[in-house]
Protein backbone atom coordinates (compact mmCIF):
# COMPACT_ATOMS: atom_id res chain seq x y z
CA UNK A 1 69.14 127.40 -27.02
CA UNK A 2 69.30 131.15 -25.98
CA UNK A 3 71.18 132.45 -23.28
CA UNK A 4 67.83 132.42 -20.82
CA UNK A 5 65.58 129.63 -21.37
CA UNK A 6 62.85 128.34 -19.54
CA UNK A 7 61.16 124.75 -18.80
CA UNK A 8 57.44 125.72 -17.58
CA UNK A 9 55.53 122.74 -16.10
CA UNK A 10 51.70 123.25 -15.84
CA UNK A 11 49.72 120.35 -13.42
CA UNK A 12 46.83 118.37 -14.21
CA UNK A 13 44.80 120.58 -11.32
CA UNK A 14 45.52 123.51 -12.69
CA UNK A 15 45.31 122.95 -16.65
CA UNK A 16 41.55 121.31 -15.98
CA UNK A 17 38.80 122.55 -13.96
CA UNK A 18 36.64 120.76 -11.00
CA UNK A 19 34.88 118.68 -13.37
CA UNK A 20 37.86 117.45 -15.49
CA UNK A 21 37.84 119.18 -18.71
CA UNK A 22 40.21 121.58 -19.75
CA UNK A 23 40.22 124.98 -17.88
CA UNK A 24 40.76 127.33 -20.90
CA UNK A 25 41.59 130.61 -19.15
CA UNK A 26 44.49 128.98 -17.59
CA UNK A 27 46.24 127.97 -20.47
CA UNK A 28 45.46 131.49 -22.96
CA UNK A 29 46.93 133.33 -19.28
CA UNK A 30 50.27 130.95 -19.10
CA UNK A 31 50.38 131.05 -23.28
CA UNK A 32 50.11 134.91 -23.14
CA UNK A 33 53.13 134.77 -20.58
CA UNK A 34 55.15 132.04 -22.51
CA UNK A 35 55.09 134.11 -25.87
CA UNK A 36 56.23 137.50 -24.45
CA UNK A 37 58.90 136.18 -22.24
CA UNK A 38 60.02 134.65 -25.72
CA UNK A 39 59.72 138.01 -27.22
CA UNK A 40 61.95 139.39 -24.57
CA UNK A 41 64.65 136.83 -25.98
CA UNK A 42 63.93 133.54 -23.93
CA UNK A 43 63.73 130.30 -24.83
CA UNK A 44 60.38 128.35 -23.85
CA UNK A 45 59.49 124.92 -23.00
CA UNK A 46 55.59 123.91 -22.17
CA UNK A 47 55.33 120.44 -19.88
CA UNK A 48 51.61 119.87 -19.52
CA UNK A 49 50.04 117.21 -17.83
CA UNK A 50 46.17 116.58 -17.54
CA UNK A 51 46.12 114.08 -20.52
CA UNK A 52 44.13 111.77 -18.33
CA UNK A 53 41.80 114.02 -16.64
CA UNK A 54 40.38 115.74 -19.68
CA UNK A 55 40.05 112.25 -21.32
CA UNK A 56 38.12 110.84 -18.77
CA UNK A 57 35.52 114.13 -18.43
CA UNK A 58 35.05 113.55 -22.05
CA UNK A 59 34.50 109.67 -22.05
CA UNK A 60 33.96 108.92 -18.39
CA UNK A 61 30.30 109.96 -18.18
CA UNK A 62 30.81 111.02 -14.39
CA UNK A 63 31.74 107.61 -13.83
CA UNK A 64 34.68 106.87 -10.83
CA UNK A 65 37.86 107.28 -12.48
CA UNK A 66 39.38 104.10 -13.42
CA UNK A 67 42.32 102.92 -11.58
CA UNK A 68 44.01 100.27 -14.08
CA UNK A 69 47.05 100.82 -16.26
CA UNK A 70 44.94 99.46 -19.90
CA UNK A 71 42.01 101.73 -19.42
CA UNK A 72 44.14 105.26 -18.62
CA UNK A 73 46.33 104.60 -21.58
CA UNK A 74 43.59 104.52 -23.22
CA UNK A 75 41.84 107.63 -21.74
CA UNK A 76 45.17 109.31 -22.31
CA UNK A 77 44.83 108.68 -26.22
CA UNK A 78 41.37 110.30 -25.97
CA UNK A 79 42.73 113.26 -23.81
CA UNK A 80 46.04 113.75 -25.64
CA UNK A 81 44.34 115.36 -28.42
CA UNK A 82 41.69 117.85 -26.50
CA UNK A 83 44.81 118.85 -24.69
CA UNK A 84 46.52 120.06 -27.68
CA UNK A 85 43.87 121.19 -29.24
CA UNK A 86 42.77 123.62 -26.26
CA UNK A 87 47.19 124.57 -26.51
CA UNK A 88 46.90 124.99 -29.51
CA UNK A 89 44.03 127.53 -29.67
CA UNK A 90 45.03 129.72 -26.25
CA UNK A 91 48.91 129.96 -28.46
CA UNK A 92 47.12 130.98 -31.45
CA UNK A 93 45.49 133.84 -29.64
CA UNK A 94 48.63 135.33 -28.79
CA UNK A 95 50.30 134.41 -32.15
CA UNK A 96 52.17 131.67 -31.72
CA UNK A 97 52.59 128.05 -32.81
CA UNK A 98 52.99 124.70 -30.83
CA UNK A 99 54.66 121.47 -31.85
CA UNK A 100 53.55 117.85 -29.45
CA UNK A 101 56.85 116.35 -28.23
CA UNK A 102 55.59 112.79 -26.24
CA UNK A 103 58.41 111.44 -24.61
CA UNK A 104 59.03 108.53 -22.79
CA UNK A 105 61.45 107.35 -20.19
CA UNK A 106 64.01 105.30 -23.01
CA UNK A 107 63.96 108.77 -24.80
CA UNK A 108 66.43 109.59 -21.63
CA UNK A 109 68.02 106.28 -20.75
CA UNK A 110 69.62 105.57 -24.25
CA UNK A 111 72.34 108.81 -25.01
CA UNK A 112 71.14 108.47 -28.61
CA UNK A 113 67.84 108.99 -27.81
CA UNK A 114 67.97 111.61 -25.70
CA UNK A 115 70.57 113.97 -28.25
CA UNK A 116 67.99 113.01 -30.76
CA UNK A 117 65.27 114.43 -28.29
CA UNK A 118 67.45 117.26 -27.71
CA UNK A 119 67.82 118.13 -32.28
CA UNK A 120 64.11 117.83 -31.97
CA UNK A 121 63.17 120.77 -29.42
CA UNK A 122 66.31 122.79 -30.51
CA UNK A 123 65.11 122.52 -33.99
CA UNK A 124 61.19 123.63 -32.66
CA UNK A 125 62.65 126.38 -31.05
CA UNK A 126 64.55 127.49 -34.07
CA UNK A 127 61.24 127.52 -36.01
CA UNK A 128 59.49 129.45 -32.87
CA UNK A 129 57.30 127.20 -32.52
CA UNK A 130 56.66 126.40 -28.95
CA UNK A 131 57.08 122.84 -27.95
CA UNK A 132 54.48 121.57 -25.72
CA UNK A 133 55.86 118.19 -24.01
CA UNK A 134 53.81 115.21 -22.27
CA UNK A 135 54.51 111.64 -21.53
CA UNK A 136 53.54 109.43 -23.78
CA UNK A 137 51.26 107.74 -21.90
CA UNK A 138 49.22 105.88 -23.88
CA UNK A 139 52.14 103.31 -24.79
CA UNK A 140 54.31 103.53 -21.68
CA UNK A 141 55.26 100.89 -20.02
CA UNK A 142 53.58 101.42 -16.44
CA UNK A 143 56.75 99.98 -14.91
CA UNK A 144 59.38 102.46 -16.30
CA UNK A 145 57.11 105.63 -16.55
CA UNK A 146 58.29 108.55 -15.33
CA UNK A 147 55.42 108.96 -12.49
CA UNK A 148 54.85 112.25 -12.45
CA UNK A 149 55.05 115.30 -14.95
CA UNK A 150 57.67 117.15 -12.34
CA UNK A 151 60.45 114.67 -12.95
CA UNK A 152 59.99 114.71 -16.72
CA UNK A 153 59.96 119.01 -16.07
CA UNK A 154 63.12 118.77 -15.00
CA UNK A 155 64.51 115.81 -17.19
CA UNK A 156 63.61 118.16 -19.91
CA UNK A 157 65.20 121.14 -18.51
CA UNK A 158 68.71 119.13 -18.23
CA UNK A 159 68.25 118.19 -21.90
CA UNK A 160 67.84 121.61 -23.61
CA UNK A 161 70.22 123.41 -20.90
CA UNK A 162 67.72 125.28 -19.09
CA UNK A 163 68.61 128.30 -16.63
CA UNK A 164 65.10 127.92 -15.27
CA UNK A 165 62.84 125.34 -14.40
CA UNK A 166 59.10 126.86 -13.51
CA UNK A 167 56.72 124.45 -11.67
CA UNK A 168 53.11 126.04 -11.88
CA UNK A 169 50.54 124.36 -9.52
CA UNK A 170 46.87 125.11 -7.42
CA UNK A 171 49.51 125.83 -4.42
CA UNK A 172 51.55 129.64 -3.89
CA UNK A 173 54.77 127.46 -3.38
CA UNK A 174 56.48 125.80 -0.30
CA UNK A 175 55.49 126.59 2.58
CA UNK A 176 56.54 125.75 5.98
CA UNK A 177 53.76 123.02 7.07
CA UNK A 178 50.29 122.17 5.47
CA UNK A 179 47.94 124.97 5.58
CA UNK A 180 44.90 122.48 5.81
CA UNK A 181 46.56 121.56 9.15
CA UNK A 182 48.34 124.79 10.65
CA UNK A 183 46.73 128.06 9.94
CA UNK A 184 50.16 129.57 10.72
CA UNK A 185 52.12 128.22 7.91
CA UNK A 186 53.81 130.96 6.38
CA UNK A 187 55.68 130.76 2.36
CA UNK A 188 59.07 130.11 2.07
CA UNK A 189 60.12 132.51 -0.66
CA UNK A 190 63.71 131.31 -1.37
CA UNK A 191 65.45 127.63 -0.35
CA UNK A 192 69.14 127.32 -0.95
CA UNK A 193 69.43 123.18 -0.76
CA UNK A 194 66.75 121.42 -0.47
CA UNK A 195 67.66 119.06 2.87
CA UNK A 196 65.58 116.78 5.49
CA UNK A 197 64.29 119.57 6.85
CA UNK A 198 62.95 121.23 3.73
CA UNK A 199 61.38 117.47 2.72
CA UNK A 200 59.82 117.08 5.92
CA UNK A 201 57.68 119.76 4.71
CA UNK A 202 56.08 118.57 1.86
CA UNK A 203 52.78 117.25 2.38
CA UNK A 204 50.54 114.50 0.20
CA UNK A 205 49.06 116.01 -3.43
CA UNK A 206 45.77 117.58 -2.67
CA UNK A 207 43.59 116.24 -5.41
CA UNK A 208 43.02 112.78 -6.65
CA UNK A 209 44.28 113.40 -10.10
CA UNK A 210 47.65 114.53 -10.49
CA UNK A 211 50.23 112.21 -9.72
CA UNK A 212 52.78 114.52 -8.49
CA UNK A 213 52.15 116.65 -5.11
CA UNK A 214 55.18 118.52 -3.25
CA UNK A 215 57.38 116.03 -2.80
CA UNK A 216 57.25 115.10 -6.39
CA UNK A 217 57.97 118.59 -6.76
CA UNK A 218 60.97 119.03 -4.73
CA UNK A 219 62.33 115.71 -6.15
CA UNK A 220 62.34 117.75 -9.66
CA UNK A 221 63.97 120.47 -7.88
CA UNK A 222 66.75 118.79 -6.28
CA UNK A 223 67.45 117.06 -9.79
CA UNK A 224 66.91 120.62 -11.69
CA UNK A 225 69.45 122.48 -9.23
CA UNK A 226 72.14 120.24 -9.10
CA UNK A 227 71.96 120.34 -13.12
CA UNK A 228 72.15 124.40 -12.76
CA UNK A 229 68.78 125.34 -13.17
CA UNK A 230 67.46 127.66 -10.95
CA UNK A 231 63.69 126.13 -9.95
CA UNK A 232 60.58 128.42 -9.20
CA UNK A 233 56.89 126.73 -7.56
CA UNK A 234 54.42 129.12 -8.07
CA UNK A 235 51.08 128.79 -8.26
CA UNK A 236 49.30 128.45 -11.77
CA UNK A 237 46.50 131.22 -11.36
CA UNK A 238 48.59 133.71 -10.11
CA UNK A 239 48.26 136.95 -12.83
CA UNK A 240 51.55 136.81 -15.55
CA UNK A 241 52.49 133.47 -13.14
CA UNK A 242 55.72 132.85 -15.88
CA UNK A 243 56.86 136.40 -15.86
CA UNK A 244 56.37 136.98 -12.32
CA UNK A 245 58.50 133.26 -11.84
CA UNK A 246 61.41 134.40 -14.20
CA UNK A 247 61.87 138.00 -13.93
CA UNK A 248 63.99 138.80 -10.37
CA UNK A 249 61.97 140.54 -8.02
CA UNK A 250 58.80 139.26 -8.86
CA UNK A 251 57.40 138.09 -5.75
CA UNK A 252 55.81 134.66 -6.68
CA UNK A 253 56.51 131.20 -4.81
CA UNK A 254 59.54 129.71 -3.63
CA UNK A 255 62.64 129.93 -5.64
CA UNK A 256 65.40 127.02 -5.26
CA UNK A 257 68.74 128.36 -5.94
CA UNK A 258 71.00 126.02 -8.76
CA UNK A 259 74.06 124.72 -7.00
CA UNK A 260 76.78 126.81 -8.37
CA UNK A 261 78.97 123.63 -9.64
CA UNK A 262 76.38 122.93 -12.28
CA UNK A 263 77.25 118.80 -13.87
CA UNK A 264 78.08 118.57 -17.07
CA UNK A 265 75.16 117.70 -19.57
CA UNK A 266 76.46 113.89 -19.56
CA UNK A 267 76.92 113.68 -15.96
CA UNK A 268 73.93 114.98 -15.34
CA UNK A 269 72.22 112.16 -17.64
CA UNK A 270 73.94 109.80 -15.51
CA UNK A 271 72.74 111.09 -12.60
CA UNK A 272 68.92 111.72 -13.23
CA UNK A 273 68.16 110.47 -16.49
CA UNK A 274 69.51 106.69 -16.70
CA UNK A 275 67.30 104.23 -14.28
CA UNK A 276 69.91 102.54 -11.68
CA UNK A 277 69.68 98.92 -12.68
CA UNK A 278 71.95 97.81 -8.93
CA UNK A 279 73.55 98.71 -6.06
CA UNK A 280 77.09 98.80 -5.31
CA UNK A 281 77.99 99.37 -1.46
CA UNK A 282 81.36 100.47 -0.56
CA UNK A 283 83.77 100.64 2.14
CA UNK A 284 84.76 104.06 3.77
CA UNK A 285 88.53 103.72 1.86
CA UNK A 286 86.21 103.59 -1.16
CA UNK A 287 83.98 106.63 -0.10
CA UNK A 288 86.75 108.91 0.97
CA UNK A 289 88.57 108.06 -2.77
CA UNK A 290 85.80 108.81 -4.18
CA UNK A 291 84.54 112.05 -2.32
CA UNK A 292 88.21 113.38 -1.28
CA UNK A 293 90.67 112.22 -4.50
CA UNK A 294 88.16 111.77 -6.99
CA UNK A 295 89.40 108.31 -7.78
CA UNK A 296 87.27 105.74 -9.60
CA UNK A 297 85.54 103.03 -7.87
CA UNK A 298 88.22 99.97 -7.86
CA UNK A 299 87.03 96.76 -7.15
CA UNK A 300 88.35 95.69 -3.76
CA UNK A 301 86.53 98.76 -2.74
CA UNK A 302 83.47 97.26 -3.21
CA UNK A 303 82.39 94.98 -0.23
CA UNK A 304 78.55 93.99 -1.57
CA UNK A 305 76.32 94.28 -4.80
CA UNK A 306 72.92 93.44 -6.10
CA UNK A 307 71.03 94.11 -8.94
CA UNK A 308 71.21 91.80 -12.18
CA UNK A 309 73.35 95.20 -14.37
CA UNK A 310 75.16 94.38 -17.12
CA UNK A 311 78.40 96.39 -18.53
CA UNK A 312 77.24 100.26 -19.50
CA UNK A 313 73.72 99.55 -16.90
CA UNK A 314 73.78 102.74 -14.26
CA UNK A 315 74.42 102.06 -10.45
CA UNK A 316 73.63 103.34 -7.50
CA UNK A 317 77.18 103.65 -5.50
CA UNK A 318 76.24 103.53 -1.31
CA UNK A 319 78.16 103.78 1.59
CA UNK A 320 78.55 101.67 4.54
CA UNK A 321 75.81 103.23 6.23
CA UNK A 322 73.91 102.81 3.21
CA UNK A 323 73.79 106.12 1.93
CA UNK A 324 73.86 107.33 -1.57
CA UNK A 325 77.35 108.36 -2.13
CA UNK A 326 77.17 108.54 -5.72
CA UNK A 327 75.94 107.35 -9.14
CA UNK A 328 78.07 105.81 -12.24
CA UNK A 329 78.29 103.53 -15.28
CA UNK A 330 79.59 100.14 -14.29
CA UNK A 331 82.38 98.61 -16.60
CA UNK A 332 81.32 94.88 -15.24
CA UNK A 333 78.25 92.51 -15.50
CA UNK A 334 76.87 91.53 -12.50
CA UNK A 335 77.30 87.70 -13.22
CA UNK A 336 81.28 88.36 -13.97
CA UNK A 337 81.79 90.79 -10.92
CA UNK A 338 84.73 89.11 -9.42
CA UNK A 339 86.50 88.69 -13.03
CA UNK A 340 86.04 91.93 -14.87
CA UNK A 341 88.72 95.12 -14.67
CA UNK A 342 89.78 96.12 -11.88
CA UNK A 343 87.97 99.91 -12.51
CA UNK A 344 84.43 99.15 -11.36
CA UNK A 345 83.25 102.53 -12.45
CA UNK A 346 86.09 104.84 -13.91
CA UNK A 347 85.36 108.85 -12.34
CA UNK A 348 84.43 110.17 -16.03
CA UNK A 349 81.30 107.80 -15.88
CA UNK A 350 80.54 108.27 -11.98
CA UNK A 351 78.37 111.08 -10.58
CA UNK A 352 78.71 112.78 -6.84
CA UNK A 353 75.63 112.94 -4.85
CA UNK A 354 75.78 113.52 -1.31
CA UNK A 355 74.93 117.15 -0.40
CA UNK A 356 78.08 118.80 0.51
């Protein structure tokens, strides 16, 4: 990928309109952006979501959206292709060509997968076509879906080495408590880590059809800036909304800073792509060898586990308090704990992740 590159993540309330189909003039204004930022020598990214919501306005006939996991994989077939098809059009009027990428969460889990993922939107970009990414939702398994387009924004980001992650929304970024509530609230233009404080202020999604909301949103920035990638919310609507994200300077939303000891690609896979399958919990020896000495996790360090993982499964690693102290690749089945190696998770499979 190029030296800048961008992941820009477009939500289902701003790629539709109030009644559900696709709001046209928002996706020719962020295609217009996408194309000359790649002029100016960027690599580009499209996440869309809004599947759902433009496959229900077509086949609903005004009835209540339906709430069960059969019936929106099947509106999400239906919507899948008026999505690309309106993409497809607003690229074309700026000259430019899109390639569908549906991925799903074992597309990240499995390392073979996911570097396969990875030849697929490097090859895209070498073609200049613009890859325009979505969940697969029509076959995912409701239990292991990603949840929200945000998370997959930033999953993607990881995977093609992004130095920016863009999250477009109906919202002018982060602001400091819900405008519906305090009249005062005032945007926070730049956040440095995202702590309790800065979660406290995310509110509930605003609309009934996107799954995501702030918190969603700073969930995909935490994961984004600890893999290096500087991460923009700003709102959708807003004129040249990429440009204005990207370029320094340009006065749009809040800006989350990337942490500047960016994980490797691998150890960032570990940490945000691969779904924890148990819990480990540790004594404080264990914690400080792990935090201070960068040891691996041994065994008689371990004082509890749960979870039914098997040799290679992710874990999450907590402390005695039962905080997240880190993230690895176990080298022992759950049912053969007490009998395995020594080296529970070796330190070149095992991932860092309380804020520092």
């Amino acid at each position: 990928m190029a030296a800048r590159s961008a992941v820009i993540k477009i939500g289902t309330t701003s790629v539709t309109d109030g009644a559900g189909g696709v709001d046209y003039d928002v996706l020719v204004n962020v295609a217009a952006d996408v194309v000359a930022m790649r002029d100016d020598g960027w690599s580009m990214v499209v996440v869309t979501s809004g599947a759902i919501t433009a496959g229900w306005a077509d086949v609903g006939g005004g009835r209540r959206r339906p709430t069960d996991a059969a019936t929106l994989q099947a509106v999400s077939a239906v919507g899948q292709p008026l999505l690309m098809h309106a993409w497809r059009n607003a690229f074309s009027e700026v000259g430019a060509t899109v390639g569908q990428v549906l991925l799903a969460p074992l597309d990240f889990s499995h390392r073979g997968q996911y570097l396969h993922a990875r030849g697929t939107l490097e090859a895209l970009h070498d073609l200049r076509v613009i890859a325009i990414v979505n969940e697969n939702d029509a076959v995912a398994d409701e239990e292991i879906r990603f949840g929200d387009n945000d998370r997959l924004a930033a999953l993607v980001a990881n995977l093609v080495g992004a130095t920016h992650l863009v999250l477009l929304t109906d919202t002018s970024g982060l602001l400091t408590a819900d405008p519906r509530l305090d009249p005062t609230a005032t945007l926070i233009e730049e956040v440095s880590a995202i702590d309790t404080a800065i979660e406290g202020m995310a509110g509930r999604s605003r609309s009934g059809v996107g799954s995501g909301g702030m918190s969603s949103k700073l969930a995909a920035a935490r994961m984004a800036t600890w893999s290096g990638v500087t991460t923009v919310i700003a709102p959708a609507r807003a004129e040249n909304p990429v440009r204005r994200a990207l370029v320094a300077g340009g006065g749009t939303g809040t800006t989350f800073l990337a942490r500047a000891e960016r994980l490797s690609a691998r150890k960032a896979w570990i940490a945000f792509a691969v779904a924890s399958r148990g819990t480990l919990e540790i004594n404080h020896g264990a914690m400080q060898a792990l935090e201070h000495d960068g040891r691996s996790l041994l065994r008689v360090g371990v004082v509890a586990h749960d979870g039914g993982f098997l040799e290679g499964d992710a874990v999450d690693i907590v402390g005695p308090a039962r905080e997240l102290v880190a993230k690895g690749l176990v080298r022992v089945n759950a049912e053969m704990f007490a009998d395995g190696d020594d080296v529970v998770v070796h330190r070149d499979d095992l991932v860092l992740l309380r804020q520092s």
